[in-house]
PDB file of N, CA and C in Angstrom:
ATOM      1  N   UNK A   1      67.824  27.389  22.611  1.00  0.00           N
ATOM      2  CA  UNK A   1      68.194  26.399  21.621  1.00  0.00           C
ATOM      3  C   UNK A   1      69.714  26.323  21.541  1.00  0.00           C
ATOM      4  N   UNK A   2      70.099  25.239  21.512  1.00  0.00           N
ATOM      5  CA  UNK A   2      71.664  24.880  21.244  1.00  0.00           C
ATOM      6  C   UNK A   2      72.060  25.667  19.950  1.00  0.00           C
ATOM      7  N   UNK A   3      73.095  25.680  20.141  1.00  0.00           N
ATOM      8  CA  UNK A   3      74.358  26.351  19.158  1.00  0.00           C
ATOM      9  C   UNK A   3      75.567  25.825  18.450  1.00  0.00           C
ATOM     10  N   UNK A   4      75.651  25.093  17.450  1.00  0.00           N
ATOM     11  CA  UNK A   4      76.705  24.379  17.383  1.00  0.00           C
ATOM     12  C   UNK A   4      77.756  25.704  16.397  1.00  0.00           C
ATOM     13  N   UNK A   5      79.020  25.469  17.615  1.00  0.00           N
ATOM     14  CA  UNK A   5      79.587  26.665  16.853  1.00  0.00           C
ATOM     15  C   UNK A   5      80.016  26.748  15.425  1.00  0.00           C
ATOM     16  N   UNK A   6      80.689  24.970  14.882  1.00  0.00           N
ATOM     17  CA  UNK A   6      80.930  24.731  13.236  1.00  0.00           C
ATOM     18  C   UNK A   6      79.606  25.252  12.382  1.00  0.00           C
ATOM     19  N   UNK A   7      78.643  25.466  12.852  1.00  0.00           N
ATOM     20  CA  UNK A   7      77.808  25.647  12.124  1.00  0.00           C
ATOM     21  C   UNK A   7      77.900  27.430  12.051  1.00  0.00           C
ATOM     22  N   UNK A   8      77.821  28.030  13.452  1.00  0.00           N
ATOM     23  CA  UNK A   8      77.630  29.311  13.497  1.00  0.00           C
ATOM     24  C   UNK A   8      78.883  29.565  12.433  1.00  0.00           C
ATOM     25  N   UNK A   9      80.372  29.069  12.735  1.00  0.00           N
ATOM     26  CA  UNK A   9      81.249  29.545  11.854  1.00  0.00           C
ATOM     27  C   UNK A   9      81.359  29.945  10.544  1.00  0.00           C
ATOM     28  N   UNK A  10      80.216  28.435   9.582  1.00  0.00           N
ATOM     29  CA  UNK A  10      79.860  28.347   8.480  1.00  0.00           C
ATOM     30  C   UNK A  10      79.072  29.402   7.786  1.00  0.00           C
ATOM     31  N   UNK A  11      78.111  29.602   9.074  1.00  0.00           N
ATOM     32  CA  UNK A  11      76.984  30.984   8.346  1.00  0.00           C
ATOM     33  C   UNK A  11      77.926  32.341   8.254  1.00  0.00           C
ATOM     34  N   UNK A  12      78.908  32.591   9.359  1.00  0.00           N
ATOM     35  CA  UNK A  12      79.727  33.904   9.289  1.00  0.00           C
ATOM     36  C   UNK A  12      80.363  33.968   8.208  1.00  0.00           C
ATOM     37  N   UNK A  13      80.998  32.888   7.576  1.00  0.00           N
ATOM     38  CA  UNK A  13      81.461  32.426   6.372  1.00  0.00           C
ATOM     39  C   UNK A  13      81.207  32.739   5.154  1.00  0.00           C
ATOM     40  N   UNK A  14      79.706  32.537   5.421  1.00  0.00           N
ATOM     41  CA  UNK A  14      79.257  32.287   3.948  1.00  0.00           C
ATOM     42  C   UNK A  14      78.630  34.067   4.042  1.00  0.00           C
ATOM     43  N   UNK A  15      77.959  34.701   5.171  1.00  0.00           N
ATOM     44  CA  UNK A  15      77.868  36.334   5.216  1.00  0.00           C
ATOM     45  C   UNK A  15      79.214  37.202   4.708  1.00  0.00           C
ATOM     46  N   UNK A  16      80.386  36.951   5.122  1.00  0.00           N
ATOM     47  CA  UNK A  16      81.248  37.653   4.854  1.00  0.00           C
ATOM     48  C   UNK A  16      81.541  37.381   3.284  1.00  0.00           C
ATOM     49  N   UNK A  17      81.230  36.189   2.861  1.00  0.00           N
ATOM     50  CA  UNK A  17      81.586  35.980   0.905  1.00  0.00           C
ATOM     51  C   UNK A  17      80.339  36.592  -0.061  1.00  0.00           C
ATOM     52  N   UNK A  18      78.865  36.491   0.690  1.00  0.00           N
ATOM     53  CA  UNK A  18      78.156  37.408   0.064  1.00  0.00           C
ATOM     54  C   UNK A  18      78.020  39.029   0.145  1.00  0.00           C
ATOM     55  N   UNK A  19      78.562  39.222   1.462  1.00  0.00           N
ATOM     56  CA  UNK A  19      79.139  40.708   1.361  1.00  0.00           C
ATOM     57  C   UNK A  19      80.108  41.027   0.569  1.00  0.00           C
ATOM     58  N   UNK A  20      80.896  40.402   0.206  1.00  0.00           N
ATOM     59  CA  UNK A  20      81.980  40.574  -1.213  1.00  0.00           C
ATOM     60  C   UNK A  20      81.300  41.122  -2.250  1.00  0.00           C
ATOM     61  N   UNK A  21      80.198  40.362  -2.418  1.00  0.00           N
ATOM     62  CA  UNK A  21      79.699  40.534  -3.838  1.00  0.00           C
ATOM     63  C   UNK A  21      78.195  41.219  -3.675  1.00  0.00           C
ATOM     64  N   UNK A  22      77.736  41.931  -2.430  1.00  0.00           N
ATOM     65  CA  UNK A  22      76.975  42.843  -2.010  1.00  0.00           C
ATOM     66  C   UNK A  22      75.475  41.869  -1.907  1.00  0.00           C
ATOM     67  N   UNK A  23      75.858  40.720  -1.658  1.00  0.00           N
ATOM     68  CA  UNK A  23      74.672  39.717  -1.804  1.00  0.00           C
ATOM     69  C   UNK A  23      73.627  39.884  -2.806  1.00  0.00           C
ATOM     70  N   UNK A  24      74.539  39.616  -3.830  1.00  0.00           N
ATOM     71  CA  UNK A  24      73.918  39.374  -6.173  1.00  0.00           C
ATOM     72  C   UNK A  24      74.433  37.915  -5.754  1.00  0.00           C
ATOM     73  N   UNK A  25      73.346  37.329  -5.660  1.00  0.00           N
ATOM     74  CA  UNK A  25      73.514  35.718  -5.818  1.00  0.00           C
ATOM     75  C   UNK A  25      74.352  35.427  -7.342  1.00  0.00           C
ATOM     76  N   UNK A  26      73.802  36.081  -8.622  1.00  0.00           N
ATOM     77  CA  UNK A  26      74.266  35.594  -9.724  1.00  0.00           C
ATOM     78  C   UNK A  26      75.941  36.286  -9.373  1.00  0.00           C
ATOM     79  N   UNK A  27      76.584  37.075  -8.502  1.00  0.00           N
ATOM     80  CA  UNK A  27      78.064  37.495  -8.816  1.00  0.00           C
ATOM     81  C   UNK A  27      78.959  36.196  -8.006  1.00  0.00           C
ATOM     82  N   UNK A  28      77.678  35.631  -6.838  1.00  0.00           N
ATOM     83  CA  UNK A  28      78.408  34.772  -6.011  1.00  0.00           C
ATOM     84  C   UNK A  28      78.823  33.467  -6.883  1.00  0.00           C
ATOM     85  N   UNK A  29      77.528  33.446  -7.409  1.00  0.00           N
ATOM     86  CA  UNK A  29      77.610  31.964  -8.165  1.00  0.00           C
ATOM     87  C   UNK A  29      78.730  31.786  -9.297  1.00  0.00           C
ATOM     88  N   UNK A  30      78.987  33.261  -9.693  1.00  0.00           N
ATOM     89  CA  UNK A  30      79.657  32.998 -10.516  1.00  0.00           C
ATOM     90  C   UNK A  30      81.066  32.848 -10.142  1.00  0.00           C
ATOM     91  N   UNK A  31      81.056  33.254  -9.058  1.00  0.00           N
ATOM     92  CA  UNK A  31      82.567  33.447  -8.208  1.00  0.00           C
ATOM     93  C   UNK A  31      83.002  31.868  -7.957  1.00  0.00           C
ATOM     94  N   UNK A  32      82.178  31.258  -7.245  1.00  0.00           N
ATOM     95  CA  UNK A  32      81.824  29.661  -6.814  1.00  0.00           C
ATOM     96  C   UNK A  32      82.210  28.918  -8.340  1.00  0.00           C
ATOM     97  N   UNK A  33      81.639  29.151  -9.701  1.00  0.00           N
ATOM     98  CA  UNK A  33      82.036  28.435 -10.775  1.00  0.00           C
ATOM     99  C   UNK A  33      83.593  28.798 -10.743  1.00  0.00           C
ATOM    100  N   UNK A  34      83.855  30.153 -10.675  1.00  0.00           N
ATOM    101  CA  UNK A  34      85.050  30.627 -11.457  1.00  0.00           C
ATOM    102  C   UNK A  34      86.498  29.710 -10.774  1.00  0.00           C
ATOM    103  N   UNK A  35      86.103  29.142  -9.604  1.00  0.00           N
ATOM    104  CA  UNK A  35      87.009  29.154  -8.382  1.00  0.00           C
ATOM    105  C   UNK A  35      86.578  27.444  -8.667  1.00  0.00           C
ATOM    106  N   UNK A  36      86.147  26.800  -9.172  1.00  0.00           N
ATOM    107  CA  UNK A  36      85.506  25.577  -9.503  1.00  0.00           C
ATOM    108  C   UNK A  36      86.416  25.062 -10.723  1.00  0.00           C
ATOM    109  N   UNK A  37      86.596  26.011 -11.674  1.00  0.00           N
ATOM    110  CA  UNK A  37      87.003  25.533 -13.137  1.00  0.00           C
ATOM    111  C   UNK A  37      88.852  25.713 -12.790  1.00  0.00           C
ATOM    112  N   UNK A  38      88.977  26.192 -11.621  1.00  0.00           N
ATOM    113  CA  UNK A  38      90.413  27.011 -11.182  1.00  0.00           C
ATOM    114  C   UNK A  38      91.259  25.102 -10.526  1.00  0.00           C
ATOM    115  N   UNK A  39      90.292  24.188 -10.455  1.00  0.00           N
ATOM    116  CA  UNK A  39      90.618  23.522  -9.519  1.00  0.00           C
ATOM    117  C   UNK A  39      90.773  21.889 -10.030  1.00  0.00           C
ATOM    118  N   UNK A  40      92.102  21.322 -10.006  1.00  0.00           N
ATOM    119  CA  UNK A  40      92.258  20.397 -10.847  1.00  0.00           C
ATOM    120  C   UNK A  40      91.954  18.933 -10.569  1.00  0.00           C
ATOM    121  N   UNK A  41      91.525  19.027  -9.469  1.00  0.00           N
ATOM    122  CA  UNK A  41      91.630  17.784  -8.825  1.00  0.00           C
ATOM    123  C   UNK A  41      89.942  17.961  -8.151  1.00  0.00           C
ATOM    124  N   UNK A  42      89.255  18.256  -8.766  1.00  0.00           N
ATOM    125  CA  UNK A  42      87.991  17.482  -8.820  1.00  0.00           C
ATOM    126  C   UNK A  42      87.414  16.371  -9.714  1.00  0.00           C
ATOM    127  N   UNK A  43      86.472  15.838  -8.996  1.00  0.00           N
ATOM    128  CA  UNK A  43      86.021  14.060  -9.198  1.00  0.00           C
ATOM    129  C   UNK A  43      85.313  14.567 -10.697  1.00  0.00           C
ATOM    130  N   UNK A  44      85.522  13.544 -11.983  1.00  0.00           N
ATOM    131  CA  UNK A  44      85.004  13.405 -12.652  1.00  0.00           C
ATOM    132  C   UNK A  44      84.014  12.379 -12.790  1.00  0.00           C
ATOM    133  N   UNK A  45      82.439  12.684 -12.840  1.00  0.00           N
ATOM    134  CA  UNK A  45      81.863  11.373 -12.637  1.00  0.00           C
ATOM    135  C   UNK A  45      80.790  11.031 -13.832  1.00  0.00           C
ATOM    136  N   UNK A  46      81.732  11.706 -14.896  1.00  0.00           N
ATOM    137  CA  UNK A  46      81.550  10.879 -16.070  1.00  0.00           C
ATOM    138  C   UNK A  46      81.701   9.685 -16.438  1.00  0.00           C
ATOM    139  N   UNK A  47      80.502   8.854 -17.217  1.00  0.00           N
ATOM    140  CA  UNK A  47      80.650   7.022 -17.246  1.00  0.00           C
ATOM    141  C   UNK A  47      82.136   7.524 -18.200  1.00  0.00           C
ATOM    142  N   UNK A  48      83.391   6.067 -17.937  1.00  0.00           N
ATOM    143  CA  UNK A  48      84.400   5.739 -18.114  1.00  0.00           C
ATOM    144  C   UNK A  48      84.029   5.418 -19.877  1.00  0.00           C
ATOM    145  N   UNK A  49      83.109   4.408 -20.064  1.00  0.00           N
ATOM    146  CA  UNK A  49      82.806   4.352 -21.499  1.00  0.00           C
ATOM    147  C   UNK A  49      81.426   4.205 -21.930  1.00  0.00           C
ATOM    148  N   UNK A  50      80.801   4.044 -22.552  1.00  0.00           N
ATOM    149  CA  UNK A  50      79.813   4.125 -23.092  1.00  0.00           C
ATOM    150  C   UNK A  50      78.914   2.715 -22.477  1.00  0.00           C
ATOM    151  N   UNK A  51      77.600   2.708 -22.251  1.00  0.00           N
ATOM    152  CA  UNK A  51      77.505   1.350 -22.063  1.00  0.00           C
ATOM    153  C   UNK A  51      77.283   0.210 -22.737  1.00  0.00           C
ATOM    154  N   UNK A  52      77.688  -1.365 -22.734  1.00  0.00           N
ATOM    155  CA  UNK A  52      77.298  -2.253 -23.700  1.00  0.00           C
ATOM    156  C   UNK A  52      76.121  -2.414 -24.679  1.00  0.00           C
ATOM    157  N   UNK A  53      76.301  -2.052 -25.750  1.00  0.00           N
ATOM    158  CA  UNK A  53      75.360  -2.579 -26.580  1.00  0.00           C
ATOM    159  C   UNK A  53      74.941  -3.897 -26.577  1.00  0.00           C
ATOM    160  N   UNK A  54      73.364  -4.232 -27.190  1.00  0.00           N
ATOM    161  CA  UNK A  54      73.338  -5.647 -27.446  1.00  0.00           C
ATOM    162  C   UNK A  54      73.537  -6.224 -28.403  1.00  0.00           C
ATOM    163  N   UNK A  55      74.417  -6.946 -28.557  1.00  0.00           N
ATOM    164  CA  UNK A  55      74.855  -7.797 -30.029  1.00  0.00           C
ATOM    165  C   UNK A  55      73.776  -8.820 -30.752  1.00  0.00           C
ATOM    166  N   UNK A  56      72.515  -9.105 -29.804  1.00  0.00           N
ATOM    167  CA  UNK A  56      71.745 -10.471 -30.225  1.00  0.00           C
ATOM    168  C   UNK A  56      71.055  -9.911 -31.273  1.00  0.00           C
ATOM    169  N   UNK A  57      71.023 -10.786 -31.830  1.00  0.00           N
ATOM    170  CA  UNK A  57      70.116 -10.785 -33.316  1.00  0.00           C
ATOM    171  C   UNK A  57      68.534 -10.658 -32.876  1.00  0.00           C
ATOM    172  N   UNK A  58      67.970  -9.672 -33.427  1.00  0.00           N
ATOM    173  CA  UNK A  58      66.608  -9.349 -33.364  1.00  0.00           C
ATOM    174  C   UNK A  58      66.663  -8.386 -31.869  1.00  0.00           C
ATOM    175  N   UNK A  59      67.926  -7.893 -31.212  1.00  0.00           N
ATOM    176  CA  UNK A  59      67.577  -6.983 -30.539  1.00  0.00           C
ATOM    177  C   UNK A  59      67.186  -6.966 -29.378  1.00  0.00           C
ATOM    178  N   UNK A  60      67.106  -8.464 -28.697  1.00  0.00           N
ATOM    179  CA  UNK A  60      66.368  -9.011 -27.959  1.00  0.00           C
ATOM    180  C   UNK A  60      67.891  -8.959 -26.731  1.00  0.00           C
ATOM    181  N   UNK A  61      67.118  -9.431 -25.471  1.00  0.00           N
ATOM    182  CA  UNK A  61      68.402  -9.717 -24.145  1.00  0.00           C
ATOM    183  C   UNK A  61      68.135 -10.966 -24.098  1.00  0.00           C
ATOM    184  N   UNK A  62      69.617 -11.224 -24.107  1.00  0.00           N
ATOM    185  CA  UNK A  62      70.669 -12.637 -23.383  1.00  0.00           C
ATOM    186  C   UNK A  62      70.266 -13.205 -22.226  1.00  0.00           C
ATOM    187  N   UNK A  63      69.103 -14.162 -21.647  1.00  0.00           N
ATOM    188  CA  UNK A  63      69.389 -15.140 -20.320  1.00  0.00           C
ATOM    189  C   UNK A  63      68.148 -14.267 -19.749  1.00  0.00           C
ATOM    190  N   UNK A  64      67.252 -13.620 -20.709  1.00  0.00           N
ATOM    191  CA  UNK A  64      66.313 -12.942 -19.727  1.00  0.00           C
ATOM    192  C   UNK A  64      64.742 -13.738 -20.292  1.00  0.00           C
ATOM    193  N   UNK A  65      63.881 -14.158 -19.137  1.00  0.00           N
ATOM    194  CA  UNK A  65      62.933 -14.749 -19.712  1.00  0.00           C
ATOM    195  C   UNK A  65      61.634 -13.722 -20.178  1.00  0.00           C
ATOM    196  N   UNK A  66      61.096 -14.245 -20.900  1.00  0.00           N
ATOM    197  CA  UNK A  66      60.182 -13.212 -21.501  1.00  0.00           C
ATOM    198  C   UNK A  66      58.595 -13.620 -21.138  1.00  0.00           C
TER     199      UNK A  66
END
């Protein structure tokens, strides 16, 4: 079977960071948050504002047939 080495690299990667933490998923994970909250320039993909309410009387939608 083929070998793609970016991949092999990735798994050596990720063995040598759970050997850090003696492979305790909960010490990794927490390592992964800690190193997460450290970092300022991640995407916020919180809605910008809230979404439109409907203003029509009785509650009803605008241009929609019923």
């Amino acid at each position: 079977m083929w070998r793609d080495p970016i991949v092999a690299e990735i798994h050596q990667i990720r063995k040598a960071h759970a050997k850090r933490f003696n492979n305790d998923i909960h010490a990794i994970f927490a390592d992964i948050r800690r190193k997460q909250t450290n970092r300022p320039n991640l995407v916020d993909l919180s809605p910008a504002r809230p979404p439109a309410q409907c203003v029509a009387e009785g509650g009803g939608t605008y241009g929609v047939d019923k």
